[in-house]
Each structure stands twice: as structure tokens, then as C-alpha cells.
Protein backbone atom coordinates (compact mmCIF):
# COMPACT_ATOMS: atom_id res chain seq x y z
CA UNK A 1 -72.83 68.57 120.33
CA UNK A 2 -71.78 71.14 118.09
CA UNK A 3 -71.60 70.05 114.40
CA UNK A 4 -70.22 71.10 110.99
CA UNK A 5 -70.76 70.71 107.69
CA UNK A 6 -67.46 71.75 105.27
CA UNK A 7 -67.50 72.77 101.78
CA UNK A 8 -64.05 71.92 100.18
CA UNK A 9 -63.44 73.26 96.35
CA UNK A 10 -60.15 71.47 95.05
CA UNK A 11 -58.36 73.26 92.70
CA UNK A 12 -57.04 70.91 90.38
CA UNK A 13 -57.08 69.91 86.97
CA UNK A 14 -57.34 74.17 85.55
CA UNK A 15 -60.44 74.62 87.79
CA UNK A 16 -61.26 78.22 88.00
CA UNK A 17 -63.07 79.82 91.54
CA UNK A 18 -64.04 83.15 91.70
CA UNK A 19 -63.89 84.44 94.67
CA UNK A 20 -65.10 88.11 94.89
CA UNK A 21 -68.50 86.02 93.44
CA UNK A 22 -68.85 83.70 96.31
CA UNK A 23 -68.03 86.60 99.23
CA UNK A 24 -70.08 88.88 97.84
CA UNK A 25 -73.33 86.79 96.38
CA UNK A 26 -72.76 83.10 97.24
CA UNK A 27 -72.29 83.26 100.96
CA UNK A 28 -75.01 85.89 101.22
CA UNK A 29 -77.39 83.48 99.50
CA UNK A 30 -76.50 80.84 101.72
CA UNK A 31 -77.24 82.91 104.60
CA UNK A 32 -80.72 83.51 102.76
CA UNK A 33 -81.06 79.81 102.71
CA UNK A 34 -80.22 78.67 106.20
CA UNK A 35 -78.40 81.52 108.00
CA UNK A 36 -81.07 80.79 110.73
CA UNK A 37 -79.82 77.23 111.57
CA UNK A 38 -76.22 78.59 111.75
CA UNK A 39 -73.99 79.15 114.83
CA UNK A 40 -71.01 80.44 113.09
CA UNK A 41 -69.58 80.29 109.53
CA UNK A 42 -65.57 80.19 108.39
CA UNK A 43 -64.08 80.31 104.99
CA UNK A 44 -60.60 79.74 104.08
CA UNK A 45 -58.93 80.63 100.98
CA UNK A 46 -56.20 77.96 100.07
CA UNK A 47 -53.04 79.83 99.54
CA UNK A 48 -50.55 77.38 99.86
CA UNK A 49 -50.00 73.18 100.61
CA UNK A 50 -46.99 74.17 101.92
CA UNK A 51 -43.30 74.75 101.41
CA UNK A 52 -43.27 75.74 97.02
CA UNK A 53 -46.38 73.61 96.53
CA UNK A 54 -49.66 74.68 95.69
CA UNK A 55 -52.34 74.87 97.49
CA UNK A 56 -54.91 71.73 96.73
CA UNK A 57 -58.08 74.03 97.61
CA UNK A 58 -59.69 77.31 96.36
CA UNK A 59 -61.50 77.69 99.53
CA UNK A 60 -62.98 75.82 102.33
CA UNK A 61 -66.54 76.82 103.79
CA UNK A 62 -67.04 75.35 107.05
CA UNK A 63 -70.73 75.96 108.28
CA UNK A 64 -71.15 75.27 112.01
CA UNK A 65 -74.35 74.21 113.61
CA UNK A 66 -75.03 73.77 117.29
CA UNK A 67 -77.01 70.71 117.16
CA UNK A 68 -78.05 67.59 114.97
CA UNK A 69 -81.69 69.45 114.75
CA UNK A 70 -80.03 72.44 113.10
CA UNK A 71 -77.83 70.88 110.32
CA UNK A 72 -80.78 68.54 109.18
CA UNK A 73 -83.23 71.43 108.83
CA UNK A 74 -80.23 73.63 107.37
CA UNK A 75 -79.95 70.65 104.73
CA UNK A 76 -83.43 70.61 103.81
CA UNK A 77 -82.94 74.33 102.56
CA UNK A 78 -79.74 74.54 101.03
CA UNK A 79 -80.83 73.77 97.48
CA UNK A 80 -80.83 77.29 95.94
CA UNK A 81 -77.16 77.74 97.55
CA UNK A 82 -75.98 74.49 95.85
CA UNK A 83 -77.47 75.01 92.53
CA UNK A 84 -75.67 78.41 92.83
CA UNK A 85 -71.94 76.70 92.91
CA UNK A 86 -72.22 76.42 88.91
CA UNK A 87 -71.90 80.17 89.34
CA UNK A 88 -68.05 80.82 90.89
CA UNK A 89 -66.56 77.17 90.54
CA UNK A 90 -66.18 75.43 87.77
CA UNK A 91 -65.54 71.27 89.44
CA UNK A 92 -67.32 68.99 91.70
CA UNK A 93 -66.71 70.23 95.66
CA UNK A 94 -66.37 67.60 98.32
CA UNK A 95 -68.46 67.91 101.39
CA UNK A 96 -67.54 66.41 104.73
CA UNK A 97 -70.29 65.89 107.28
CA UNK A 98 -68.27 66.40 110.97
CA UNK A 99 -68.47 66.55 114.91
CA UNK A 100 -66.25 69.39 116.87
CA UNK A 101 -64.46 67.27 119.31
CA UNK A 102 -62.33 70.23 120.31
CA UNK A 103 -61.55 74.12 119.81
């Protein structure tokens, strides 16, 4: 069963995200870290919460792994790619551990 681990960055309370940082270095040092253990990546930039409101995220990374084995051993070597966040975003992401029940 295919898994996923997503990165959510609200952008509330005048928090700043930069994102030509986290494109260009962030996401390449989380490949570093545990691009081996990953079956896909997707990032979203928030652009909108819908009709004249704003959107309620900077971004959204969602890292997908194919199995249980891949995301625990992924997790294990994610700390240089977490202590990098300081770096483009300026809150406290929210993580959300997940199943793919359907795409």
C-alpha cells in the first residue's frame, strides 16, 4: 500500500515562504536525504482558498512512498531536510502521515 507523507506550510499570521529557496535548494536536499525511498514527489503552491479568499497554505509537499518499509527508513534520514525549513519559512509546518486509498 502506497503511502504519503505531506508537508503543509500555512500562511498565516505575516508568515513569509520563499519559494525560489525551497525549489531550487530545499527539495534538492531532500532528495539528498531520502530521494532513494521515494516513489514520486508533488508540491503545490497555495494560490487561492477560493472565491476572493486567500489561500491558507504557501505550499504543500506531498512525498509518496510505495510501502510502510520506505517511509520509516525515509524518516530516519530526513533530519538535515527538516533542520533546513528555518531556511525558506518562517512558522511551524503541519505534517500529515497518510494512506492512498485512490488516484
Amino acid at each position: 500500500m502506497a503511502l504519503t507523507l505531506q508537508v503543509l506550510y500555512p500562511s498565516g499570521a505575516g508568515t513569509t515562504f520563499d519559494h525560489g529557496y525551497y525549489l531550487g535548494t530545499h527539495m534538492t536536499i531532500v532528495a539528498d536525504c531520502i530521494g532513494r525511498h521515494l516513489k514520486d514527489t508533488l508540491i503545490t503552491r497555495g494560490v487561492s482558498g477560493g472565491a476572493d479568499q486567500p489561500a491558507g497554505y504557501h505550499a504543500v509537499a506531498t512525498l509518496i512512498f510505495a510501502e510502510q518499509d520506505a517511509m520509516d527508513a525515509a524518516l530516519a534520514e530526513i533530519g538535515p531536510a527538516v533542520a533546513d525549513i528555518a531556511n525558506f519559512y518562517d512558522g511551524q509546518p503541519h505534517i500529515l502521515l497518510g494512506e492512498i486509498i485512490e488516484t
